[in-house]
C-alpha atoms as a PDB file:
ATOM      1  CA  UNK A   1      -4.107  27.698 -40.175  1.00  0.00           C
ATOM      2  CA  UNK A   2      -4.056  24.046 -38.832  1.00  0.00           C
ATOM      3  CA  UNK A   3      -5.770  23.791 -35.061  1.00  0.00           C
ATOM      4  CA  UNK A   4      -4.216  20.965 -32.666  1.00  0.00           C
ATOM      5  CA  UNK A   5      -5.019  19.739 -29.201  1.00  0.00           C
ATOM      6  CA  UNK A   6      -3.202  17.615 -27.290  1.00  0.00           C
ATOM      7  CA  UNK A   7      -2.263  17.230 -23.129  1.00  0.00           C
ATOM      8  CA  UNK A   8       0.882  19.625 -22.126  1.00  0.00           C
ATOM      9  CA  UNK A   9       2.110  19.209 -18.809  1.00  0.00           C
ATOM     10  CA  UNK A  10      -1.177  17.593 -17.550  1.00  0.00           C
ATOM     11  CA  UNK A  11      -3.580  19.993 -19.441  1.00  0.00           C
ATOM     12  CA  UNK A  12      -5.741  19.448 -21.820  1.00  0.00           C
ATOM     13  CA  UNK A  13      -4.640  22.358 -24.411  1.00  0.00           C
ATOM     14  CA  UNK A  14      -5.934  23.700 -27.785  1.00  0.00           C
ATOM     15  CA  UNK A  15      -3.260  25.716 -29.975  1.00  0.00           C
ATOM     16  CA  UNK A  16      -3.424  27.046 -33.730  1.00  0.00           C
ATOM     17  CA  UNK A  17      -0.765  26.774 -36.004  1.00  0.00           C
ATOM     18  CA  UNK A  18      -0.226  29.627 -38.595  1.00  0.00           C
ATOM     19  CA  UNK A  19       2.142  29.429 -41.552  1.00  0.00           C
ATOM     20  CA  UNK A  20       3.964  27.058 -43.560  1.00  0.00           C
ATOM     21  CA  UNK A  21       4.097  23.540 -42.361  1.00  0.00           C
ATOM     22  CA  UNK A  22       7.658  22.938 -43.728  1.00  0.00           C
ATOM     23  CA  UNK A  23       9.064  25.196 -41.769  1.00  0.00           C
ATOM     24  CA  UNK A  24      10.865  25.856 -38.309  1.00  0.00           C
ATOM     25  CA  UNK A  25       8.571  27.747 -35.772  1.00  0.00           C
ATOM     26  CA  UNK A  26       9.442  31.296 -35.770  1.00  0.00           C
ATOM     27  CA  UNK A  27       7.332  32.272 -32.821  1.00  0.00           C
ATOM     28  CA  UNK A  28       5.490  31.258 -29.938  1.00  0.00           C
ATOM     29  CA  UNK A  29       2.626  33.782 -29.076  1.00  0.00           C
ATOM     30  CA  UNK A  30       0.781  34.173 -25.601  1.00  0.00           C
ATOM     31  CA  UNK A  31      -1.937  35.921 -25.086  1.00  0.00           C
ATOM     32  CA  UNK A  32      -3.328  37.932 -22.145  1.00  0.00           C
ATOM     33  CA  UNK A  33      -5.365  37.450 -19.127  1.00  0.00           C
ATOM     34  CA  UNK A  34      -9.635  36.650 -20.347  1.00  0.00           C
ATOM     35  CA  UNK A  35      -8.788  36.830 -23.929  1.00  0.00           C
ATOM     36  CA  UNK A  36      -7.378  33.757 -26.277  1.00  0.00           C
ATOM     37  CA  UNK A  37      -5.696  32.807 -29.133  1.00  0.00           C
ATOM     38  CA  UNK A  38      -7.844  35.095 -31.557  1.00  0.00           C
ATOM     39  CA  UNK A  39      -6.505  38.065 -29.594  1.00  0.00           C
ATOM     40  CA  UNK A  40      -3.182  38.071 -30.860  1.00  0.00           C
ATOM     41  CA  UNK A  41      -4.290  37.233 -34.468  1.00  0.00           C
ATOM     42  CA  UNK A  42      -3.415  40.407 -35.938  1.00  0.00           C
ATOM     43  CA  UNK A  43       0.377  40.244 -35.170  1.00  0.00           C
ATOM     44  CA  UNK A  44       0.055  37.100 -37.116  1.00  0.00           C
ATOM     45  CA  UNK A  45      -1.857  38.587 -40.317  1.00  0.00           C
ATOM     46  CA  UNK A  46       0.597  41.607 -39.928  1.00  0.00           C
ATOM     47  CA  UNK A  47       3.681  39.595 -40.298  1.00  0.00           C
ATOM     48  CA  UNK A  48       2.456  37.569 -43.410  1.00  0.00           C
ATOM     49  CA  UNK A  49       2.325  33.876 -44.776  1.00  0.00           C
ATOM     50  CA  UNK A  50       6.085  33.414 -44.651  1.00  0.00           C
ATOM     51  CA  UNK A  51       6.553  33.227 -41.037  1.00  0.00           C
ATOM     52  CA  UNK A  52       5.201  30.336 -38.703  1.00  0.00           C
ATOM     53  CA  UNK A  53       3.474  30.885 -35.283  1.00  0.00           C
ATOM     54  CA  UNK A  54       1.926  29.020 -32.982  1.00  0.00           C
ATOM     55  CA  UNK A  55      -0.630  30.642 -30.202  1.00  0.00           C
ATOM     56  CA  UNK A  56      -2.183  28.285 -27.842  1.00  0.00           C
ATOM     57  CA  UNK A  57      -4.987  29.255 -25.504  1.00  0.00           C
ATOM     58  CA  UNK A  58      -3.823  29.920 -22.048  1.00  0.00           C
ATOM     59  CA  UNK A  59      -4.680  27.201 -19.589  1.00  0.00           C
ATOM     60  CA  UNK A  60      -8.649  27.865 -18.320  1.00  0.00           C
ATOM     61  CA  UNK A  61      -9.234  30.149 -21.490  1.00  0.00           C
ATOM     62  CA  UNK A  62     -10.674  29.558 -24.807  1.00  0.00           C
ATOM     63  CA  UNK A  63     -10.420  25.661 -25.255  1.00  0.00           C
ATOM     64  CA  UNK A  64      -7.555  24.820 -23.142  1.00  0.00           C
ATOM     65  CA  UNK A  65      -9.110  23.226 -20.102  1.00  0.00           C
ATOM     66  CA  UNK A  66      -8.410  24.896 -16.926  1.00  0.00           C
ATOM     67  CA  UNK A  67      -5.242  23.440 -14.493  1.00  0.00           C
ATOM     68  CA  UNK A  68      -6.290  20.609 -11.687  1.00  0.00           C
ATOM     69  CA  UNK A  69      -4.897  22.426  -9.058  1.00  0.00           C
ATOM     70  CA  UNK A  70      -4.271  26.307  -8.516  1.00  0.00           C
ATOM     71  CA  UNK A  71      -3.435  29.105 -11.491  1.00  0.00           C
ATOM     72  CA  UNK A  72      -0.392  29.827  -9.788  1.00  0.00           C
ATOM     73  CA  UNK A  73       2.583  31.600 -11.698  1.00  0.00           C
ATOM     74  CA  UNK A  74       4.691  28.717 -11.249  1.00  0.00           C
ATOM     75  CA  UNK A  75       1.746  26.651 -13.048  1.00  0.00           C
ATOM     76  CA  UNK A  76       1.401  28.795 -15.960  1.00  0.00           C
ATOM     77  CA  UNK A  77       5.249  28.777 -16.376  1.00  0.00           C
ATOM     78  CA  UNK A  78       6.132  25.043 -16.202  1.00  0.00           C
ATOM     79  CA  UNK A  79       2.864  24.796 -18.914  1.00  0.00           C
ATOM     80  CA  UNK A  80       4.462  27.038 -21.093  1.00  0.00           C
ATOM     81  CA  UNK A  81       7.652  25.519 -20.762  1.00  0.00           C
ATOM     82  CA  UNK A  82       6.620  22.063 -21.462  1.00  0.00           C
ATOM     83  CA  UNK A  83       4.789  23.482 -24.674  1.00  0.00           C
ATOM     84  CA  UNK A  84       7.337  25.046 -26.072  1.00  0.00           C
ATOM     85  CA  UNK A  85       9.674  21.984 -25.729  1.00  0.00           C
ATOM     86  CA  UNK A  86       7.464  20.006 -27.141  1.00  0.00           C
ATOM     87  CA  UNK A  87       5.864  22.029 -30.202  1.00  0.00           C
ATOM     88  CA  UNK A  88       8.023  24.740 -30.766  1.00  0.00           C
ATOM     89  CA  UNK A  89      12.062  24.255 -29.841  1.00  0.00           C
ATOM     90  CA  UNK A  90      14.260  27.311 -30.949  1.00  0.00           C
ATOM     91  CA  UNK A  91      11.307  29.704 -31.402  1.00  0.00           C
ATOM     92  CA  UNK A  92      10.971  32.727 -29.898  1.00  0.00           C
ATOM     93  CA  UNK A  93       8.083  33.573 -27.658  1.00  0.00           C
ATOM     94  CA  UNK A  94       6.458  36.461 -27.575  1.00  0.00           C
ATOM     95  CA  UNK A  95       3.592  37.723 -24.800  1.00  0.00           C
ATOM     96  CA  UNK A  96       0.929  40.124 -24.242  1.00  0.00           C
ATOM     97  CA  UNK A  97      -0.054  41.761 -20.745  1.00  0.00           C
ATOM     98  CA  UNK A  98      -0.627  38.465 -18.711  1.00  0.00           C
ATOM     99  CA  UNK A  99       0.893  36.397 -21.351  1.00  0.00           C
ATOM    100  CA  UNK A 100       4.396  38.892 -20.540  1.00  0.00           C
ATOM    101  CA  UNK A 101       4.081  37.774 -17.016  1.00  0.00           C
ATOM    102  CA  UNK A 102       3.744  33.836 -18.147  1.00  0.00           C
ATOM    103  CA  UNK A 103       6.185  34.594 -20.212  1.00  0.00           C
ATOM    104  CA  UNK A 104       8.880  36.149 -17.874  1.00  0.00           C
ATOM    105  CA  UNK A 105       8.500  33.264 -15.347  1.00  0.00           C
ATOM    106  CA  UNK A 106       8.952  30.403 -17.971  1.00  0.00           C
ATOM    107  CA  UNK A 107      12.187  32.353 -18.874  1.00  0.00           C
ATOM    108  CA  UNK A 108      13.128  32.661 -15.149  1.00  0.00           C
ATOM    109  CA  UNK A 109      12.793  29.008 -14.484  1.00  0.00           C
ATOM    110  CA  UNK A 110      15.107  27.918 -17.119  1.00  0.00           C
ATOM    111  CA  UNK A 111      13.007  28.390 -20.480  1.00  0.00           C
ATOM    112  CA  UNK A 112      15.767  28.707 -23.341  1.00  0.00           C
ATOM    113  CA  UNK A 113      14.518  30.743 -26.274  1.00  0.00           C
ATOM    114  CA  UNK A 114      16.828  32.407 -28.648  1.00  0.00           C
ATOM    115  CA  UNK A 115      14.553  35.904 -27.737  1.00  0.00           C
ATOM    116  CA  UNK A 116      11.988  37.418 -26.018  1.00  0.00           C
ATOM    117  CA  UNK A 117       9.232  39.641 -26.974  1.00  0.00           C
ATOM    118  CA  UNK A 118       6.993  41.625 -24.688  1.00  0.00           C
ATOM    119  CA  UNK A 119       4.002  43.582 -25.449  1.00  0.00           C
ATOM    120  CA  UNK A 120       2.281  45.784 -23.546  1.00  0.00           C
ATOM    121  CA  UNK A 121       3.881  43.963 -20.759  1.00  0.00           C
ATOM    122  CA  UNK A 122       2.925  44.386 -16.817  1.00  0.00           C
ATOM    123  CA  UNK A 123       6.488  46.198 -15.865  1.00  0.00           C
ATOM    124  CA  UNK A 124       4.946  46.966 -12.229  1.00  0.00           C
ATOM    125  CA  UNK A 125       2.326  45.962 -10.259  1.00  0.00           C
ATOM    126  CA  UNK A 126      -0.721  46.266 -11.496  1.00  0.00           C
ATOM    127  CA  UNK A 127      -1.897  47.553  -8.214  1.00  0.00           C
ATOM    128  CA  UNK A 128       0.278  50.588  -8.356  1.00  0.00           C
ATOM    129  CA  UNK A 129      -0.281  51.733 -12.293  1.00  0.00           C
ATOM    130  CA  UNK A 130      -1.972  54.907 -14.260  1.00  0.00           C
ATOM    131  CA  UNK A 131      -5.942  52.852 -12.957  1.00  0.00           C
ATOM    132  CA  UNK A 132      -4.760  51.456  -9.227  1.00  0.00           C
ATOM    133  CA  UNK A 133      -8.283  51.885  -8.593  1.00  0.00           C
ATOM    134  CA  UNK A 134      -9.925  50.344 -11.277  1.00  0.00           C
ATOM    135  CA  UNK A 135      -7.436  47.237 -10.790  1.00  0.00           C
ATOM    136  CA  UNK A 136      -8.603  47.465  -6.958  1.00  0.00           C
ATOM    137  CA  UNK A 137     -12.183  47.579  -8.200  1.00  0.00           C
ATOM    138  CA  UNK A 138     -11.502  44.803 -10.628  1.00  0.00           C
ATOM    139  CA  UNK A 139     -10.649  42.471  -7.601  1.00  0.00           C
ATOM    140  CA  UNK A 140     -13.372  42.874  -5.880  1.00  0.00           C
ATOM    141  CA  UNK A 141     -15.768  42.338  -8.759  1.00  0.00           C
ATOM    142  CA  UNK A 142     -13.788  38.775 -10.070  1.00  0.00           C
ATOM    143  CA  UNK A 143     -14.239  37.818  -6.316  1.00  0.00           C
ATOM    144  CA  UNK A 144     -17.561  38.519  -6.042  1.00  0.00           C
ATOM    145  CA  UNK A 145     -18.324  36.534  -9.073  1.00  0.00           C
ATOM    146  CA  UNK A 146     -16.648  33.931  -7.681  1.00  0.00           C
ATOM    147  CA  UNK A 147     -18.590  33.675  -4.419  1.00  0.00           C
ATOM    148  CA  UNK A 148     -21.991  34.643  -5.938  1.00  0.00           C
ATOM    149  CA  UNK A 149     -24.145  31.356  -6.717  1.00  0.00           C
ATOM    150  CA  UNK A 150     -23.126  29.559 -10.248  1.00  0.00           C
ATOM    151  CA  UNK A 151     -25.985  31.343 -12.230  1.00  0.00           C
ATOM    152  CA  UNK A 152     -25.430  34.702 -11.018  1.00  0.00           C
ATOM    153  CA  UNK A 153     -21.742  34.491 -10.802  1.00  0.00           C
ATOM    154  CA  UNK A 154     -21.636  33.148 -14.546  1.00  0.00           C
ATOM    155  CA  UNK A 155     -23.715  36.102 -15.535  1.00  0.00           C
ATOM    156  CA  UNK A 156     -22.004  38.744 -13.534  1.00  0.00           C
ATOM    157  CA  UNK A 157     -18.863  37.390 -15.259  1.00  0.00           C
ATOM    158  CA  UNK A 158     -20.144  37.606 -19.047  1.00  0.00           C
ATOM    159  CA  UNK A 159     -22.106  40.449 -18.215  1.00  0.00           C
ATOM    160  CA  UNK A 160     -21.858  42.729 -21.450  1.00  0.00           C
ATOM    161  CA  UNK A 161     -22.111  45.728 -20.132  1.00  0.00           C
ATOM    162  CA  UNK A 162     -19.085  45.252 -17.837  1.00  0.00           C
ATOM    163  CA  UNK A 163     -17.278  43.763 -20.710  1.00  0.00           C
ATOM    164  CA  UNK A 164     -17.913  46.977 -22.862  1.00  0.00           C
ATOM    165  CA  UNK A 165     -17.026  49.455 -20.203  1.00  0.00           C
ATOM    166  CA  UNK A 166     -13.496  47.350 -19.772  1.00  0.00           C
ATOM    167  CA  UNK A 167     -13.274  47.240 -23.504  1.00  0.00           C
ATOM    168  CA  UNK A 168     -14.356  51.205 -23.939  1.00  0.00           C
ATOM    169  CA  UNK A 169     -11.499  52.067 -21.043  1.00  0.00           C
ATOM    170  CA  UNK A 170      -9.027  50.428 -23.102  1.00  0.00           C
ATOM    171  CA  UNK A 171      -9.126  51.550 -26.338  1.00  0.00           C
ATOM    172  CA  UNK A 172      -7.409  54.796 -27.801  1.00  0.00           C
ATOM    173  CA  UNK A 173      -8.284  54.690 -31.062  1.00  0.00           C
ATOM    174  CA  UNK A 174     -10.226  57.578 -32.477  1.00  0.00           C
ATOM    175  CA  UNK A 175     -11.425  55.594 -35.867  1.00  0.00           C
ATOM    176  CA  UNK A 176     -15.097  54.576 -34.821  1.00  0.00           C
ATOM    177  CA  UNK A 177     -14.743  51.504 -37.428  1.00  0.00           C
ATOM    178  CA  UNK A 178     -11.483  50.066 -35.064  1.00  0.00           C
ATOM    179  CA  UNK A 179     -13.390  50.641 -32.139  1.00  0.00           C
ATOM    180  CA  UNK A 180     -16.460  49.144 -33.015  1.00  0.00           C
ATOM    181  CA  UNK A 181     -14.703  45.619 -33.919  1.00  0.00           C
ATOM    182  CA  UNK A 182     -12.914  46.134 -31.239  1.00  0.00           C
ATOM    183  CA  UNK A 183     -15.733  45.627 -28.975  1.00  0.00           C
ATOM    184  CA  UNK A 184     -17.230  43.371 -30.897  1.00  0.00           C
ATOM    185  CA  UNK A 185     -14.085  40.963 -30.320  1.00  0.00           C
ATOM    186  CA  UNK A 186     -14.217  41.479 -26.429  1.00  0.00           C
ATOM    187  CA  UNK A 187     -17.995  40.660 -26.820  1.00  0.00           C
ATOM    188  CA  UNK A 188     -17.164  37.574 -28.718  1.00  0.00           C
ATOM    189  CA  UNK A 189     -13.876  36.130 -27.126  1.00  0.00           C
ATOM    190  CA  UNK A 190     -13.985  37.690 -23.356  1.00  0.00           C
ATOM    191  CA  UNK A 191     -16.101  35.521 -22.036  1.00  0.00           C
ATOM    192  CA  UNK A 192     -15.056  32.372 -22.990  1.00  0.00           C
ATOM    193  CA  UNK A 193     -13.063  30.268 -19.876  1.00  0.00           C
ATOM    194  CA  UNK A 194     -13.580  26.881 -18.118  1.00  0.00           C
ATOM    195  CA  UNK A 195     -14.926  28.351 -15.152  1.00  0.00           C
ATOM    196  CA  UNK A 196     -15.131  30.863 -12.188  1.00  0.00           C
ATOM    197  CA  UNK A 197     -12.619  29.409 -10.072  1.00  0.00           C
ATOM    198  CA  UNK A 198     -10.190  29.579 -13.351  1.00  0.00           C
ATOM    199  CA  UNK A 199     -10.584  33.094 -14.185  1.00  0.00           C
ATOM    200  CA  UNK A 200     -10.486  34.375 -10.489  1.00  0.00           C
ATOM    201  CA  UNK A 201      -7.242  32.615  -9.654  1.00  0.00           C
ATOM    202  CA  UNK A 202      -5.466  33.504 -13.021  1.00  0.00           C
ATOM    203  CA  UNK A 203      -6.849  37.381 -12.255  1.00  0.00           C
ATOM    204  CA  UNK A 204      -5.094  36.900  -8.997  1.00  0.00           C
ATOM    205  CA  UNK A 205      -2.075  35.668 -10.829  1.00  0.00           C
ATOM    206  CA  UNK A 206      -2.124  38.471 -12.772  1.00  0.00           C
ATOM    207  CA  UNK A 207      -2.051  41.311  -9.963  1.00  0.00           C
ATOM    208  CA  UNK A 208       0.398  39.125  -7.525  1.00  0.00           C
ATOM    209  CA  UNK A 209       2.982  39.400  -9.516  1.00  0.00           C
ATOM    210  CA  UNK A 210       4.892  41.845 -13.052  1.00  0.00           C
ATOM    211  CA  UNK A 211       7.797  41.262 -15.680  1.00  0.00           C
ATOM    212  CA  UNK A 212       9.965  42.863 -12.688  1.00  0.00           C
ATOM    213  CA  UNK A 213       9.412  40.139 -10.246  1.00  0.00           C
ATOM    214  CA  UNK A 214      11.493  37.868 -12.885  1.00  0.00           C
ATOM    215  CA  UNK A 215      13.751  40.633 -14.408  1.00  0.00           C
ATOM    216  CA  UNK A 216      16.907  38.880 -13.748  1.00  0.00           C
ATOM    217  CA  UNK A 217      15.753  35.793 -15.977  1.00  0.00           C
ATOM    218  CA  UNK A 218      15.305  37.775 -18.564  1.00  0.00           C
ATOM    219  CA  UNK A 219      18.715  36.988 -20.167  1.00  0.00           C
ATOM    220  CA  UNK A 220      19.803  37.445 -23.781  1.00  0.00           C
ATOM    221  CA  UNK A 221      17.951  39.933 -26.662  1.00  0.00           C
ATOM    222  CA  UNK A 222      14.771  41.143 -25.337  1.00  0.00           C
ATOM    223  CA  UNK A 223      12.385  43.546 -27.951  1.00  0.00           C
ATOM    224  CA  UNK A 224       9.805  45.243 -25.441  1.00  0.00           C
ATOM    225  CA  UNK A 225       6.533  47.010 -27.204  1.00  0.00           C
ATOM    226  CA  UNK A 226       5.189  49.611 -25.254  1.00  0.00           C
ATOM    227  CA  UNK A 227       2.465  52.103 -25.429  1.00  0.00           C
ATOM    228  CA  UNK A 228       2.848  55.756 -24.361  1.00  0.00           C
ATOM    229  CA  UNK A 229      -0.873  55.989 -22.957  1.00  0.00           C
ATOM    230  CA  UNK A 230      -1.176  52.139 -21.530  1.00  0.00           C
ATOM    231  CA  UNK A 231      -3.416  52.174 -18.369  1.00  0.00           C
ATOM    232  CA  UNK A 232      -2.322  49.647 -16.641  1.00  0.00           C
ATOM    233  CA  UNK A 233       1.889  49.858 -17.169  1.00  0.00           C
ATOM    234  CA  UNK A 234       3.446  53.511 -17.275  1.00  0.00           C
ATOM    235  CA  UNK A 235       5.598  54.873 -19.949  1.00  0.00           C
ATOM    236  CA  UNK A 236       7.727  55.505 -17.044  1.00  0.00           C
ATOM    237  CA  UNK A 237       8.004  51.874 -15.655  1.00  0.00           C
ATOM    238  CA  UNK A 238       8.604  50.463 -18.638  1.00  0.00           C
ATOM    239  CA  UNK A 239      12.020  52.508 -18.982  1.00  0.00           C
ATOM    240  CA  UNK A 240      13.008  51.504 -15.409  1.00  0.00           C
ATOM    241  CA  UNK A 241      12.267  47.457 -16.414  1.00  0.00           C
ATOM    242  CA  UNK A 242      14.166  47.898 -19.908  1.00  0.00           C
ATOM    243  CA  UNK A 243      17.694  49.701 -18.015  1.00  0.00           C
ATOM    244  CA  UNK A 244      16.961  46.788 -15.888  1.00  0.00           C
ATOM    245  CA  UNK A 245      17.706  44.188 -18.383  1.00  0.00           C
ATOM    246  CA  UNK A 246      21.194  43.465 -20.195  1.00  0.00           C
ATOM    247  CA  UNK A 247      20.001  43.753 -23.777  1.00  0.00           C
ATOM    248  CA  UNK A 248      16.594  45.019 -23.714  1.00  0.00           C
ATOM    249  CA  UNK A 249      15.218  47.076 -27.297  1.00  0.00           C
ATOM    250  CA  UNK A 250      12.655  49.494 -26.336  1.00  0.00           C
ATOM    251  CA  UNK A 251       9.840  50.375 -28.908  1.00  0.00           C
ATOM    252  CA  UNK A 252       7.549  53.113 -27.960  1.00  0.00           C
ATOM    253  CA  UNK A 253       3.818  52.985 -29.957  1.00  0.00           C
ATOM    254  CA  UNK A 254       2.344  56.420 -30.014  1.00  0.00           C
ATOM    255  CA  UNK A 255      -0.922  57.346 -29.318  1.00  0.00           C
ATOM    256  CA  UNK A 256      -2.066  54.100 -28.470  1.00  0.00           C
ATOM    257  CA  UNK A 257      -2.851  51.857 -25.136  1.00  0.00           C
ATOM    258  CA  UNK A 258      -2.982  48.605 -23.478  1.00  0.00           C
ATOM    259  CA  UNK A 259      -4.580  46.907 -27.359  1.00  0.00           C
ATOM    260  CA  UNK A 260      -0.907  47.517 -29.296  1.00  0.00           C
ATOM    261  CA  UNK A 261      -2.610  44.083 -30.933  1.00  0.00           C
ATOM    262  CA  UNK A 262      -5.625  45.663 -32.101  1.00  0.00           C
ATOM    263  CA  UNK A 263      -4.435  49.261 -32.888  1.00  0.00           C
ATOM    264  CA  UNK A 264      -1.167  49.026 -33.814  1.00  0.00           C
ATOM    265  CA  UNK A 265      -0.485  45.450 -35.250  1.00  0.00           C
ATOM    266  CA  UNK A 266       1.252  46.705 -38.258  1.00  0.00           C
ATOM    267  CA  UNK A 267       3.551  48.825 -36.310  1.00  0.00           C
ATOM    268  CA  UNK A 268       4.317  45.778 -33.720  1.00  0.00           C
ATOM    269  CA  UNK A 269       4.758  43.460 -36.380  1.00  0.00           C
ATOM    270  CA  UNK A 270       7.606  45.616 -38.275  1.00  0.00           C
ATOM    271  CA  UNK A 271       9.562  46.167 -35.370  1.00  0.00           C
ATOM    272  CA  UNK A 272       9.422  42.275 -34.820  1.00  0.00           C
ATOM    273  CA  UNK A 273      10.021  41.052 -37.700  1.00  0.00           C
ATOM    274  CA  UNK A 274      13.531  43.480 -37.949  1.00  0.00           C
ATOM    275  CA  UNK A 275      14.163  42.456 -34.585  1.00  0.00           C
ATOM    276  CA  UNK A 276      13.721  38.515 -35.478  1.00  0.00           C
ATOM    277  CA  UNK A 277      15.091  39.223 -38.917  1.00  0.00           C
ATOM    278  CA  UNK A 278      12.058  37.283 -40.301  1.00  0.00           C
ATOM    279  CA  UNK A 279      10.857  36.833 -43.753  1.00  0.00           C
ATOM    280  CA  UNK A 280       9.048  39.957 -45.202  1.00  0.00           C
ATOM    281  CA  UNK A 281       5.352  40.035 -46.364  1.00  0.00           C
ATOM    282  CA  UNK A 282       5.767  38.521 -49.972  1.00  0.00           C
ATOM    283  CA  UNK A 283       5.332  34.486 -50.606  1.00  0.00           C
END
């Protein structure tokens, strides 16, 4: 693992390069909305030391610095463009929850990859899924933390008790071990962004806008991992998005909900690596 920073498209931006310098990216990984690069590290242990990935922290997350002016779509998208460009031409990308959103709009406004992989990804609005309510509740508690003064609104923010109950809601798994690290890495990585204003307008971001809004830039072989018991995205909607798209692969976890990362890496990382055709596990 080699870490780099470096400015992309006016950000200051922290990414972490995994697998064999002499080769070719093979994918560009992006994570989802609070979390950061460590997130999708599983996919990359899964996969092996044969294939090369690069997962930079979203822009106001982990240590990328947060954008000058507003989280917008558009601002994500043009970032991830412009880092893909310029650190990983020819790969494929790859995005989780939020990160299928970014993704989606990068492709929409003329990001060339030879493929596209979506996990977990928001098919509908947010608004509308399995927990309307809890996304509902969700807004008002980022925008109360936004408008709260700077002490309380940090610690209503990175208040652990609120991170556990989103991190309880969201795990499937029935193994108390998985859970249990689980939690510990929301405890350890959730809280970790370049301020309020950062997180509340990429939260907004998030529910303004799905995959579907950019469908029709989703051109060329698409691999979409889905969960039958996700929360926020229904089994359902995820079928209507993939007969939406002209060469779409759907691949249905079982069992398992919006953390395919963290409960079903293996699993995710078979069905991309036959869908990439990617070097197996042995060096």
């Amino acid at each position: 693992m080699r870490v780099h920073t470096g400015v992309v498209n006016g950000v200051e931006t922290a990414w972490w390069d995994f697998g064999p310098e002499n080769r070719p990216v093979d994918i560009v990984m992006v994570h989802g909305f609070r979390g950061d690069h460590h997130g999708l590290e599983p996919f990359v242990a899964a996969l092996g030391p044969r294939v090369r990935v690069l997962i930079p922290d979203l822009p106001g997350f982990g240590l990328t610095r947060a954008f000058a002016g507003t989280a917008t779509i558009d601002a994500f998208a043009a970032w991830l463009s412009a880092f893909c460009a310029g650190h990983a031409p020819g790969a494929a990308v790859l995005g989780h929850s939020f990160g299928s959103i970014v993704v989606a709009a990068a492709r929409s406004s003329g990001l060339k990859v030879p493929a596209t992989i979506l996990v977990n990804p928001i098919a509908a609005n947010a608004l509308q899924g399995p927990r309307g309510l809890m996304t509902k509740l969700a807004v008002g508690y980022y925008r109360v933390s936004a408008k709260l003064p700077e002490r309380w609104g940090y610690a209503l923010l990175r208040n652990r008790a609120i991170v556990r109950v989103m991190s309880v809601t969201m795990a499937k798994t029935k193994d108390k071990n998985l859970r249990r690290w689980i939690h510990e890495q929301h405890d350890e990585y959730f809280s970790v962004f370049d301020g309020r204003r950062a997180v509340l307008e990429a939260f907004q971001t998030s529910v303004r806008n799905d995959v579907g809004h950019f469908a029709d830039g989703l051109t060329g072989p698409v691999l979409m991992i889905v969960a039958d018991r996700d929360d926020i995205t229904s089994l359902s909607k995820q079928r209507e998005l993939a007969a939406r798209l002209d060469d779409a692969t759907l691949h249905i976890v079982k069992d398992v909900g919006h953390l395919v990362h963290y409960e079903a890496a293996d699993e995710a990382a078979d069905a991309i690596r036959r869908f990439l055709k990617l070097p197996g596990m042995s060096a």
